[in-house]
N, C-alpha and C. Protein backbone atom coordinates (compact mmCIF):
# COMPACT_ATOMS: atom_id res chain seq x y z
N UNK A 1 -0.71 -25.66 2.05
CA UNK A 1 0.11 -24.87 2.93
C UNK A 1 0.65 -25.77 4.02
N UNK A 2 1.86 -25.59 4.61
CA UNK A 2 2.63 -26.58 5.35
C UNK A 2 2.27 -25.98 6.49
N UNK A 3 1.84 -26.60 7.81
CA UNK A 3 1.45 -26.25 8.74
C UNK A 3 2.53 -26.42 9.74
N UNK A 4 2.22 -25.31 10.69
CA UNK A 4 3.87 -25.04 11.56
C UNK A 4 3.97 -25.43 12.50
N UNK A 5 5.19 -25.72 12.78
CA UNK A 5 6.31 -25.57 12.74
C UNK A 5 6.79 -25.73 10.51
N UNK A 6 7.36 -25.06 10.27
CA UNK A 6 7.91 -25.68 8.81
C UNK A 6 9.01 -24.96 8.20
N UNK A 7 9.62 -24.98 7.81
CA UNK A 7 10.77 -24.35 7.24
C UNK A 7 10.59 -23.91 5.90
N UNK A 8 9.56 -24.75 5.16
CA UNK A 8 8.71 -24.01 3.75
C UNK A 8 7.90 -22.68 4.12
N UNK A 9 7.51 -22.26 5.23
CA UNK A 9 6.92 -21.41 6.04
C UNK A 9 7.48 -19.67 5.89
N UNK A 10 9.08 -19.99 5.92
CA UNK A 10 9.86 -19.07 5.88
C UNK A 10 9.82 -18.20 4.58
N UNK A 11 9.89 -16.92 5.37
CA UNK A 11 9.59 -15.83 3.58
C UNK A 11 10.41 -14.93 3.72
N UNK A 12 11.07 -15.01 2.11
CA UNK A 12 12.10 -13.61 2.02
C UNK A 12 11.63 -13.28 0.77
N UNK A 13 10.51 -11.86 1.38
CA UNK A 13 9.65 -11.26 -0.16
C UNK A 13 10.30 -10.29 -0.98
N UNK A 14 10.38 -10.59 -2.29
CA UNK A 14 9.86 -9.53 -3.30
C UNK A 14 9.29 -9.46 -4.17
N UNK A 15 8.81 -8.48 -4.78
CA UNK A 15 7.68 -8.45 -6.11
C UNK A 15 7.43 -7.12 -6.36
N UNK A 16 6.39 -6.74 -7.11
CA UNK A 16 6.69 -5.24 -8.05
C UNK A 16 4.92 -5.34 -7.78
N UNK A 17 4.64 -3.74 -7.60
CA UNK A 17 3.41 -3.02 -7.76
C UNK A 17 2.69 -2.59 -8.82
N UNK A 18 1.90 -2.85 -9.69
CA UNK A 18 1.09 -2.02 -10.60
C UNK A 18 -0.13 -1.44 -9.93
N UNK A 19 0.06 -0.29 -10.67
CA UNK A 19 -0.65 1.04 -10.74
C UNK A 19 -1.64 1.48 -11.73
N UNK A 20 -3.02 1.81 -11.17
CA UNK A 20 -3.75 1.86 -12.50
C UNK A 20 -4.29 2.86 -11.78
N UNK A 21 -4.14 4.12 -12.20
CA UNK A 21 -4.82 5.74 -11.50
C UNK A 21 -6.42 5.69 -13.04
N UNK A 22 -7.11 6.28 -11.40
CA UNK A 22 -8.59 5.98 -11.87
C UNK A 22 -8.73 6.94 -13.56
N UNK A 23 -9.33 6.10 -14.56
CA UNK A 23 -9.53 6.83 -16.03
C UNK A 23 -8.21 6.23 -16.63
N UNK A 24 -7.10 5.37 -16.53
CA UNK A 24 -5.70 5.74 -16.86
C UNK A 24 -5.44 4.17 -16.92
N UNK A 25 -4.24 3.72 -17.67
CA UNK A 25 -3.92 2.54 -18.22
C UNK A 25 -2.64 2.09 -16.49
N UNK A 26 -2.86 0.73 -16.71
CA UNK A 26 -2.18 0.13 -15.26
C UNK A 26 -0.40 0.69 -15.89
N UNK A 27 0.29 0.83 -14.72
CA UNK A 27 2.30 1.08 -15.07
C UNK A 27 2.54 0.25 -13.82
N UNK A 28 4.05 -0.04 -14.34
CA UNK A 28 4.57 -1.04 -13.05
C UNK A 28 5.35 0.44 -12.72
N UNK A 29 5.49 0.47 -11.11
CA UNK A 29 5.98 1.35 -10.09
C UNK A 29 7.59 0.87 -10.49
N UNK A 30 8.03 -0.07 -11.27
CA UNK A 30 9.27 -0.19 -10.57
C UNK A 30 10.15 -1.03 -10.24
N UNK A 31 11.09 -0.68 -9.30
CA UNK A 31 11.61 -1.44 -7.97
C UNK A 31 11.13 -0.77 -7.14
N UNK A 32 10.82 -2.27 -5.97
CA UNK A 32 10.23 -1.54 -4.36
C UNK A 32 11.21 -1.59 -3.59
N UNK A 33 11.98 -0.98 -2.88
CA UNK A 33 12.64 -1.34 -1.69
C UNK A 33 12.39 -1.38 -0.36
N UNK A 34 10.97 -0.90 -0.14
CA UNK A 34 10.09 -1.51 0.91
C UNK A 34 8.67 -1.59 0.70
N UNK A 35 8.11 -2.19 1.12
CA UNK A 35 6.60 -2.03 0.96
C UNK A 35 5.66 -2.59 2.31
N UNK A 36 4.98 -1.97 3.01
CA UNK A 36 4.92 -2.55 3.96
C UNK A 36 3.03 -1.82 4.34
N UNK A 37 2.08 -2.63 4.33
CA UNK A 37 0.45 -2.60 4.66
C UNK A 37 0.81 -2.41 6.42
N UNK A 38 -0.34 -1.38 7.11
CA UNK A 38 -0.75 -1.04 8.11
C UNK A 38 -2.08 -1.02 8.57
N UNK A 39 -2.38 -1.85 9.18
CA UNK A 39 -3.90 -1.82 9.21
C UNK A 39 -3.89 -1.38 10.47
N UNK A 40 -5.10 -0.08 10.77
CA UNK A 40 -5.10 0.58 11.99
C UNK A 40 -6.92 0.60 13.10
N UNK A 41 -6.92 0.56 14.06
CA UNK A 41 -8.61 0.44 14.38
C UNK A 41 -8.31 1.12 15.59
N UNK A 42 -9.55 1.84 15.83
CA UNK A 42 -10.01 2.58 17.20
C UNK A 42 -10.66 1.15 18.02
N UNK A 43 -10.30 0.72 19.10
CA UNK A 43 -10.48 0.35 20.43
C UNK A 43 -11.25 0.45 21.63
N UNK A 44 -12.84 0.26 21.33
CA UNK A 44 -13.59 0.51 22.37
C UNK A 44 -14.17 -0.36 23.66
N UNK A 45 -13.44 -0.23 24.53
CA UNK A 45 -14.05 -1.21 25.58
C UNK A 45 -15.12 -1.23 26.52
N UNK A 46 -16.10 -2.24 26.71
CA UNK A 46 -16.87 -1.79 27.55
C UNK A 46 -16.13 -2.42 29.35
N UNK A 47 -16.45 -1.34 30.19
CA UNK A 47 -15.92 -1.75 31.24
C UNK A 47 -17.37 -2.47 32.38
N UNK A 48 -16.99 -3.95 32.74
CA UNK A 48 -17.84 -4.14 34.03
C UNK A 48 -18.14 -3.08 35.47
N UNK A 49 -18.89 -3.23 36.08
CA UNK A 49 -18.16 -1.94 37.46
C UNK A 49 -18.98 -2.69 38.07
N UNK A 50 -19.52 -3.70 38.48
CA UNK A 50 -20.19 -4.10 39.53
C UNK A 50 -18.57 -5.13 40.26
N UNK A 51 -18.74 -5.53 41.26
CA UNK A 51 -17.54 -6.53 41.77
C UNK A 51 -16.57 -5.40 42.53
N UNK A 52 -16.80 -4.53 42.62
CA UNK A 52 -15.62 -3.96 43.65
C UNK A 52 -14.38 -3.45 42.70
N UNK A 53 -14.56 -3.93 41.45
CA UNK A 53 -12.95 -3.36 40.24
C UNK A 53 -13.78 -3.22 38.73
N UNK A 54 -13.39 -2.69 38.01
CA UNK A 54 -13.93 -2.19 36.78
C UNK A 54 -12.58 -3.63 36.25
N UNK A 55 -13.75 -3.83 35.17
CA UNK A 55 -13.27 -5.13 34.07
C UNK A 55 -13.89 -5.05 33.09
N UNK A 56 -12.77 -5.17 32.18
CA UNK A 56 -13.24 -5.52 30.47
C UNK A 56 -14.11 -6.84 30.18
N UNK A 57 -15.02 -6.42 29.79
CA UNK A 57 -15.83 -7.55 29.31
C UNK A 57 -16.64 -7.39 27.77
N UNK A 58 -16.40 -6.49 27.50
CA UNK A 58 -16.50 -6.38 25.72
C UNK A 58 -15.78 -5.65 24.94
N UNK A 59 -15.10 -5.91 23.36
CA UNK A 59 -14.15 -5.18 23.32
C UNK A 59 -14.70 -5.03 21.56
N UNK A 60 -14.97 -4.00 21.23
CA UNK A 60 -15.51 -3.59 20.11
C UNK A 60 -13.93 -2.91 19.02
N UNK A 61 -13.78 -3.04 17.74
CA UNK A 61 -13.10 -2.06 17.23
C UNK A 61 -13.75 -1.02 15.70
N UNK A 62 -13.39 -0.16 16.01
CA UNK A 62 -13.82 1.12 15.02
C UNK A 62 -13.17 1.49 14.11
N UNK A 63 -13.59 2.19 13.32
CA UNK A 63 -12.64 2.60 12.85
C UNK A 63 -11.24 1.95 11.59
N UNK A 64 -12.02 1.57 10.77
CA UNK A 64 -10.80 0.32 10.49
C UNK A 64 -10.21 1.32 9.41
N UNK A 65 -8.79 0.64 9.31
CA UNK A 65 -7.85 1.47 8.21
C UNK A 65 -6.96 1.02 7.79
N UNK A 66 -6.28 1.20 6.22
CA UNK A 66 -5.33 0.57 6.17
C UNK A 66 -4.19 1.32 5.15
N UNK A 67 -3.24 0.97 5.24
CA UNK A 67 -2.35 2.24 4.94
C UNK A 67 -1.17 1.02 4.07
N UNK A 68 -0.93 1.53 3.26
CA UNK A 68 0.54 1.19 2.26
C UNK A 68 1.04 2.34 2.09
N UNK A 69 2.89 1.27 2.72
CA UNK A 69 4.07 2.64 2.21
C UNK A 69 4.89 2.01 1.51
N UNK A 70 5.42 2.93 0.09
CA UNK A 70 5.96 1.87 -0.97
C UNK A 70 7.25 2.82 -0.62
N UNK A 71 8.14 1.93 -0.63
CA UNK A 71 9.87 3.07 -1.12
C UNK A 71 9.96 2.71 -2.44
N UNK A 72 10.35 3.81 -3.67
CA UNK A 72 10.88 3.29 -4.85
C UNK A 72 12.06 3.82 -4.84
N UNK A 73 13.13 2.72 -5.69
CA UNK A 73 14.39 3.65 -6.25
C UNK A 73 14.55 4.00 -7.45
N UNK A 74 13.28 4.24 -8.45
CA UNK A 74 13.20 4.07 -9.72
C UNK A 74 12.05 5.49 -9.85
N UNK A 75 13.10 6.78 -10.45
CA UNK A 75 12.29 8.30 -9.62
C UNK A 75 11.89 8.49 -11.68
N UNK A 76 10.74 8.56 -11.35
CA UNK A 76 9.81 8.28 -13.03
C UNK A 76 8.84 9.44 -12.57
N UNK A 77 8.39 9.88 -13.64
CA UNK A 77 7.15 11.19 -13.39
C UNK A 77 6.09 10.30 -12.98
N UNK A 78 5.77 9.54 -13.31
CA UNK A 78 4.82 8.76 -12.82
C UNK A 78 4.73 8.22 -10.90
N UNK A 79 5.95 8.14 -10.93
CA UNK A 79 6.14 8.43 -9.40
C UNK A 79 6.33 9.17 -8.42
N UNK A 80 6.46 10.48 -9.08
CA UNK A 80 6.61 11.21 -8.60
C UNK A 80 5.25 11.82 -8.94
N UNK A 81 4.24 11.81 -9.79
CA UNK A 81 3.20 11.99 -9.15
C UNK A 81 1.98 11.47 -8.37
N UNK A 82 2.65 10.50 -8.17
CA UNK A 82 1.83 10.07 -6.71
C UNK A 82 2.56 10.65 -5.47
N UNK A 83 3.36 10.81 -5.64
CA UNK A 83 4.38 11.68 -3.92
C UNK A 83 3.87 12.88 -4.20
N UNK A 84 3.52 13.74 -5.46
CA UNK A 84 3.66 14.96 -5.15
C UNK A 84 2.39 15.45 -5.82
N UNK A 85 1.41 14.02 -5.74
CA UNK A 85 -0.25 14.70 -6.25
C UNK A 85 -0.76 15.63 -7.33
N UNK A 86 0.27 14.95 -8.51
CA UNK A 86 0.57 15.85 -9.54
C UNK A 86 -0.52 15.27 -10.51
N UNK A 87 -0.58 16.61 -11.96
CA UNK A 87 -0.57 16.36 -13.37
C UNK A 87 0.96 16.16 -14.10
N UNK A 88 0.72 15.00 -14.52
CA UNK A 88 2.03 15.02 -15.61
C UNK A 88 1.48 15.28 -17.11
N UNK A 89 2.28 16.14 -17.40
CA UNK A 89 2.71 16.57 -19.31
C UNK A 89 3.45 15.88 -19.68
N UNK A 90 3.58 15.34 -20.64
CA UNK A 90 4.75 15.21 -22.08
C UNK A 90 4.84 16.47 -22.55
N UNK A 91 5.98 17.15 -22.15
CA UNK A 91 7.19 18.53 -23.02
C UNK A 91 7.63 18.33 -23.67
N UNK A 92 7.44 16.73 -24.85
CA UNK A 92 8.55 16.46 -25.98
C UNK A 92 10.09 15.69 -25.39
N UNK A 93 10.32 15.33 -26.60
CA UNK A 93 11.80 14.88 -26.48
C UNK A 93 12.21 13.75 -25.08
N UNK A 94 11.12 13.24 -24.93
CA UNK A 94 11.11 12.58 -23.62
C UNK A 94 11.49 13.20 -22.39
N UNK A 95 10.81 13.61 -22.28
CA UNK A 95 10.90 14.78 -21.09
C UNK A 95 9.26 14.88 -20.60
N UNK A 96 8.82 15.07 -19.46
CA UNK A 96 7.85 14.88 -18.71
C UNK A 96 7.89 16.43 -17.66
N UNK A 97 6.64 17.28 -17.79
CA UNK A 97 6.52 17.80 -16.45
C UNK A 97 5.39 17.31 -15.76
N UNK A 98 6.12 17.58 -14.24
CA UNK A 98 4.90 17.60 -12.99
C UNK A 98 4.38 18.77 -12.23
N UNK A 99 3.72 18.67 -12.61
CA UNK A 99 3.01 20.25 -11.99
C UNK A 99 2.66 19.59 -10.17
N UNK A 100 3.67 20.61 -9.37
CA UNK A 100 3.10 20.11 -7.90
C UNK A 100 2.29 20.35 -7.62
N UNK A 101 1.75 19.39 -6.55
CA UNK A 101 0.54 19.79 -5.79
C UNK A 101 -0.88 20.41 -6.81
N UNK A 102 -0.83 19.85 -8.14
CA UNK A 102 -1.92 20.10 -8.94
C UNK A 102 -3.34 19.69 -8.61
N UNK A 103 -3.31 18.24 -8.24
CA UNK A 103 -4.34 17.34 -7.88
C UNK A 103 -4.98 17.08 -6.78
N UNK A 104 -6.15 16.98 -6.39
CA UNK A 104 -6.62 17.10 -5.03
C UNK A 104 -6.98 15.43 -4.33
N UNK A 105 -7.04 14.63 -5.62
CA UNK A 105 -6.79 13.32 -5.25
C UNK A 105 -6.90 12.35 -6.48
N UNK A 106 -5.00 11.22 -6.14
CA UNK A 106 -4.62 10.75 -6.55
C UNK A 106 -5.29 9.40 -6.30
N UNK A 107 -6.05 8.75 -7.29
CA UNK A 107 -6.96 7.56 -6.97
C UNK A 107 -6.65 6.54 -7.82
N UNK A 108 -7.14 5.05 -7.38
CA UNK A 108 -6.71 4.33 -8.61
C UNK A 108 -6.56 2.90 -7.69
N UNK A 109 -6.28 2.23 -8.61
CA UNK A 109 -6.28 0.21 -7.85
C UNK A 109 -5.15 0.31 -8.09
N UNK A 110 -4.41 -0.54 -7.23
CA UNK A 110 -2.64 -0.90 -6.88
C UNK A 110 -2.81 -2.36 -6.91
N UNK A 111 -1.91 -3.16 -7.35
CA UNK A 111 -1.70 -4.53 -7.35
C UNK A 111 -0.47 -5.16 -7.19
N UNK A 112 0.15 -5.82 -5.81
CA UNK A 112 1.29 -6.51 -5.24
C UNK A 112 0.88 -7.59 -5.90
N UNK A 113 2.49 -8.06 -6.20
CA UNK A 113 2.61 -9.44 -7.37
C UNK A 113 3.98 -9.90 -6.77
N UNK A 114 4.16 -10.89 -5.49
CA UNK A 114 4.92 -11.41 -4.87
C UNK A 114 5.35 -12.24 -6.18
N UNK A 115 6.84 -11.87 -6.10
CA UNK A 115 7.37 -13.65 -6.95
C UNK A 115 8.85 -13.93 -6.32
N UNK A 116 8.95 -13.85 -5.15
CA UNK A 116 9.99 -14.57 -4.07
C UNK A 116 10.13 -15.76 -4.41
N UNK A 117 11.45 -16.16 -4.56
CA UNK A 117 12.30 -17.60 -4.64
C UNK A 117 11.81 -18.60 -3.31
N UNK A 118 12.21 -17.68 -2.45
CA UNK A 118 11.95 -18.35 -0.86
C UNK A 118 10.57 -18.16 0.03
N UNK A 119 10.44 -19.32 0.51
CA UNK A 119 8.85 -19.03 1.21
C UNK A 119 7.47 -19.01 0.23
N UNK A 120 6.34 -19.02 1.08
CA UNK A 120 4.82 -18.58 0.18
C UNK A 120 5.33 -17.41 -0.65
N UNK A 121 3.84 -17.30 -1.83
CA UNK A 121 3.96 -15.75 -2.16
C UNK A 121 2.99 -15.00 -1.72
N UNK A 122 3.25 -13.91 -1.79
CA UNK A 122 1.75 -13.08 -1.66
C UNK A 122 1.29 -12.37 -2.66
N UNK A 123 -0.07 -12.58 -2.85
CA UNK A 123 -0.41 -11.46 -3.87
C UNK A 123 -1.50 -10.45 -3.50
N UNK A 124 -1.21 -9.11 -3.43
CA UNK A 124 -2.52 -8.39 -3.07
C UNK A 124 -2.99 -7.47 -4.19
N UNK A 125 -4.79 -8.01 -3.92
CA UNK A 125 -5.39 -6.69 -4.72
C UNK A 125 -5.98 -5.48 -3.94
N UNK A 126 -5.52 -4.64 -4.38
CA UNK A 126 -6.20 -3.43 -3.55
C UNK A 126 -7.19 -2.45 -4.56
N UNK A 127 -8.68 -2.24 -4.82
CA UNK A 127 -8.99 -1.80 -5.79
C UNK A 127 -9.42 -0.30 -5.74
N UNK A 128 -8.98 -0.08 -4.58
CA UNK A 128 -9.41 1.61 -4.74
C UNK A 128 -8.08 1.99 -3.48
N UNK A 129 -7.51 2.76 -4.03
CA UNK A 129 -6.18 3.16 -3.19
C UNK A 129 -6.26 4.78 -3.17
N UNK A 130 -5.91 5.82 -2.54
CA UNK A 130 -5.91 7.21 -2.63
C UNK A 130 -4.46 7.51 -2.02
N UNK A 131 -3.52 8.06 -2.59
CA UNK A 131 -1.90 8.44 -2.77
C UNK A 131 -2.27 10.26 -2.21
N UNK A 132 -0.80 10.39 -0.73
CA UNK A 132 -0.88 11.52 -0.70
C UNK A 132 0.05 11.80 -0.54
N UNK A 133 1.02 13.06 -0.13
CA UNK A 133 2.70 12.85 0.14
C UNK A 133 2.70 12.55 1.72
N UNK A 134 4.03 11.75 2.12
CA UNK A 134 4.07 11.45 2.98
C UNK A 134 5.39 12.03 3.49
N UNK A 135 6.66 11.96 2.58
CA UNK A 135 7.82 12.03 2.75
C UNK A 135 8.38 13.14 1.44
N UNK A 136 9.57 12.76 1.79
CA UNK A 136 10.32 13.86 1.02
C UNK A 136 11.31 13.57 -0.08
N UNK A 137 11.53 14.29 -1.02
CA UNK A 137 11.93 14.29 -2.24
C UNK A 137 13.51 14.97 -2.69
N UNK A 138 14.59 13.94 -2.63
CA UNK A 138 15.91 14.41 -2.55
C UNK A 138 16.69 14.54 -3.90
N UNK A 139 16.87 15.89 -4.94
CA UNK A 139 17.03 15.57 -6.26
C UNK A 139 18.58 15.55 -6.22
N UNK A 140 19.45 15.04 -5.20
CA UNK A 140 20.79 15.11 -5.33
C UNK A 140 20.91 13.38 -4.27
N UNK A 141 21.72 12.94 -4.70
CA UNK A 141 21.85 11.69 -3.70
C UNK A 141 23.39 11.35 -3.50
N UNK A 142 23.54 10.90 -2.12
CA UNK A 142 24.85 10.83 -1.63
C UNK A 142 25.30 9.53 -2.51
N UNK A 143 26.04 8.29 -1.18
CA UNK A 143 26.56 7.25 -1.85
C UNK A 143 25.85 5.91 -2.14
N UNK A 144 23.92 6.72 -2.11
CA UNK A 144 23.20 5.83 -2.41
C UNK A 144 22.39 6.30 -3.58
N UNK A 145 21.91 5.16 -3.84
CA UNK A 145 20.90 5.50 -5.05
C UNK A 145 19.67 6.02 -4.25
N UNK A 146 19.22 7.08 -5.35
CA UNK A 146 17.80 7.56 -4.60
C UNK A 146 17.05 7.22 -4.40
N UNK A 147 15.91 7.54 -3.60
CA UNK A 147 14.70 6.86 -3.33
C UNK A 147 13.24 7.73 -2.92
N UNK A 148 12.52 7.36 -3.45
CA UNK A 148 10.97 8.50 -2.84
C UNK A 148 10.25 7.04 -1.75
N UNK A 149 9.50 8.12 -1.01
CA UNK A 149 8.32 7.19 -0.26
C UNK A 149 7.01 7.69 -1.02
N UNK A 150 6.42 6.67 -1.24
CA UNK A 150 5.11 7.09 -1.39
C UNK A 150 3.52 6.32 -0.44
N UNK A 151 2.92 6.93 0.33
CA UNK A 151 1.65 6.14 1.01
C UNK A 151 0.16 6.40 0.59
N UNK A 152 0.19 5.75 0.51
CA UNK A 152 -1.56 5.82 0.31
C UNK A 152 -2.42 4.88 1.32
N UNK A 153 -3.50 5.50 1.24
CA UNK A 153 -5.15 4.64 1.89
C UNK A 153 -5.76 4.01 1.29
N UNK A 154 -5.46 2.49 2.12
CA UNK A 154 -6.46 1.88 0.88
C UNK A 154 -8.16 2.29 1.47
N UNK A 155 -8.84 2.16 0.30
CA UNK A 155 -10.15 2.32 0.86
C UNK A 155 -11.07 1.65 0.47
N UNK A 156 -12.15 1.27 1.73
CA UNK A 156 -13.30 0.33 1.61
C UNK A 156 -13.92 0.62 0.24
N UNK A 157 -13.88 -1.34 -0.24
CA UNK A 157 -14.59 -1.27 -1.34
C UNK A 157 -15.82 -1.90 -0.57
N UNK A 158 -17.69 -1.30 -1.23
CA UNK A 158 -18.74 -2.08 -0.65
C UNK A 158 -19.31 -3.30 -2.06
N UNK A 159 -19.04 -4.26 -1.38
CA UNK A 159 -20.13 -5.37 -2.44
C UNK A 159 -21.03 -5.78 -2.73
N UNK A 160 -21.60 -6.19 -4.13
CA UNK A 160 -23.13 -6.24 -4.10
C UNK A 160 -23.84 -7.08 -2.68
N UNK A 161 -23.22 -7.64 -2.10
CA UNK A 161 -23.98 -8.64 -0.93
C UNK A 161 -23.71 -7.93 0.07
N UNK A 162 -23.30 -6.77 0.18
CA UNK A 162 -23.37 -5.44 1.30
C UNK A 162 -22.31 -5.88 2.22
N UNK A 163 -21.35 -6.47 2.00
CA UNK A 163 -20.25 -6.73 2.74
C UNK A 163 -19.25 -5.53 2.31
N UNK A 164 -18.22 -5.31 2.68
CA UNK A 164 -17.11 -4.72 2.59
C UNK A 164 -15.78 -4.79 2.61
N UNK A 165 -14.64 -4.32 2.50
CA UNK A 165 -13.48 -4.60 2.44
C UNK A 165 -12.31 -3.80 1.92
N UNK A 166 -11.04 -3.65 2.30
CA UNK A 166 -10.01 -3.13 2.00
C UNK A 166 -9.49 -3.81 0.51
N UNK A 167 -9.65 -4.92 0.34
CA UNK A 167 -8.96 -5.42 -0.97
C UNK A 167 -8.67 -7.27 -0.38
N UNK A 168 -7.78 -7.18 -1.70
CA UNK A 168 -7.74 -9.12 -1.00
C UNK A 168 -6.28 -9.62 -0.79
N UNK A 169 -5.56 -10.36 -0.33
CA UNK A 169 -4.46 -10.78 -0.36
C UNK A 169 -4.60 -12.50 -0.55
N UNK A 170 -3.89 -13.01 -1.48
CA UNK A 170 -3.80 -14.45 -1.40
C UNK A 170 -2.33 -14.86 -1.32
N UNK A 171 -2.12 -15.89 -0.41
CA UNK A 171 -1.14 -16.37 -0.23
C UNK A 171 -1.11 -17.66 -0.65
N UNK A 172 0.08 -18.11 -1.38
CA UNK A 172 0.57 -19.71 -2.54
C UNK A 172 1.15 -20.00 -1.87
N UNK A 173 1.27 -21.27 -1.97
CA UNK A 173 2.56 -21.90 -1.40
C UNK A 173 3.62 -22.19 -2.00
N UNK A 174 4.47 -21.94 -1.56
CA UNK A 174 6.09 -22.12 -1.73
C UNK A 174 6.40 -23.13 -3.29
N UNK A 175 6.53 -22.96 -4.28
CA UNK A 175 6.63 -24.21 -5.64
C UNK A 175 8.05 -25.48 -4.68
């Protein structure tokens, strides 16, 4: 890895998601047109109070979390039941129903597969992900092509050496 200042440093990402819902064979999501990890923590400080002023002097965080939001423009029953926490059927003739709001949770490992021209890549594994709706579902589209959001939680995996974790990300360097 080129250490910075570097201009090999610079990243303009893309790459495609697979999906493997728990019991069920991995599908690629697609095209992404955004994809973007949130990692979130509760903030506990302890405050000093001796000295005449209250001061931070320990700072703990709780709570850890982490959140993926995928945009697709590629509207597949399969994607649409992760937005809409469905069972999908085969009705024949290539045709698919989704029964809404069937499922009480959409589970399964997700896998980012950076393969950007420019910059490092990234690759993340996430092995336990839970999909809920986040956004909304437009079956008519103006002078754009359509698009769903879909988010999910990733969630702590525990390891045999009692450690823990959201999943892994590795970053390559630039070919």
């Amino acid at each position: 890895m080129a250490a910075s200042p570097s201009t090999t440093n610079y990243f303009q990402g893309t790459g495609y998601c697979l999906w493997t819902p728990e019991g069920g064979s991995q599908i690629d999501l697609g095209n992404i047109v955004e994809c973007e990890l949130t990692p979130s923590v509760d903030k506990l400080e302890h405050k000093k109070t001796r000295g005449g002023s209250k001061k931070t002097d320990f700072t703990q965080y709780n709570n850890q979390a982490v959140q993926i939001r995928i945009v697709l423009d590629e509207i597949t029953a399969e994607n649409l039941r992760l937005m809409f926490m469905s069972e999908v059927s085969n009705v024949g003739a290539g045709a698919n129903q989704i029964k809404l709001m069937s499922e009480s949770i959409i589970k399964g490992a997700l896998e980012f597969v950076g393969d950007n021209n420019v910059g490092n890549t990234v690759h993340g594994v996430f092995p336990s992900v839970s999909f809920g709706p986040t956004g909304s579902f437009s079956p008519i589209s103006g002078d754009d092509f359509g698009q769903i959001e879909i988010t999910g939680d990733l969630l702590a995996t525990e390891h045999t050496d009692g450690t823990s974790d959201f999943g892994t990300m590795t970053v390559t360097d630039q070919a």
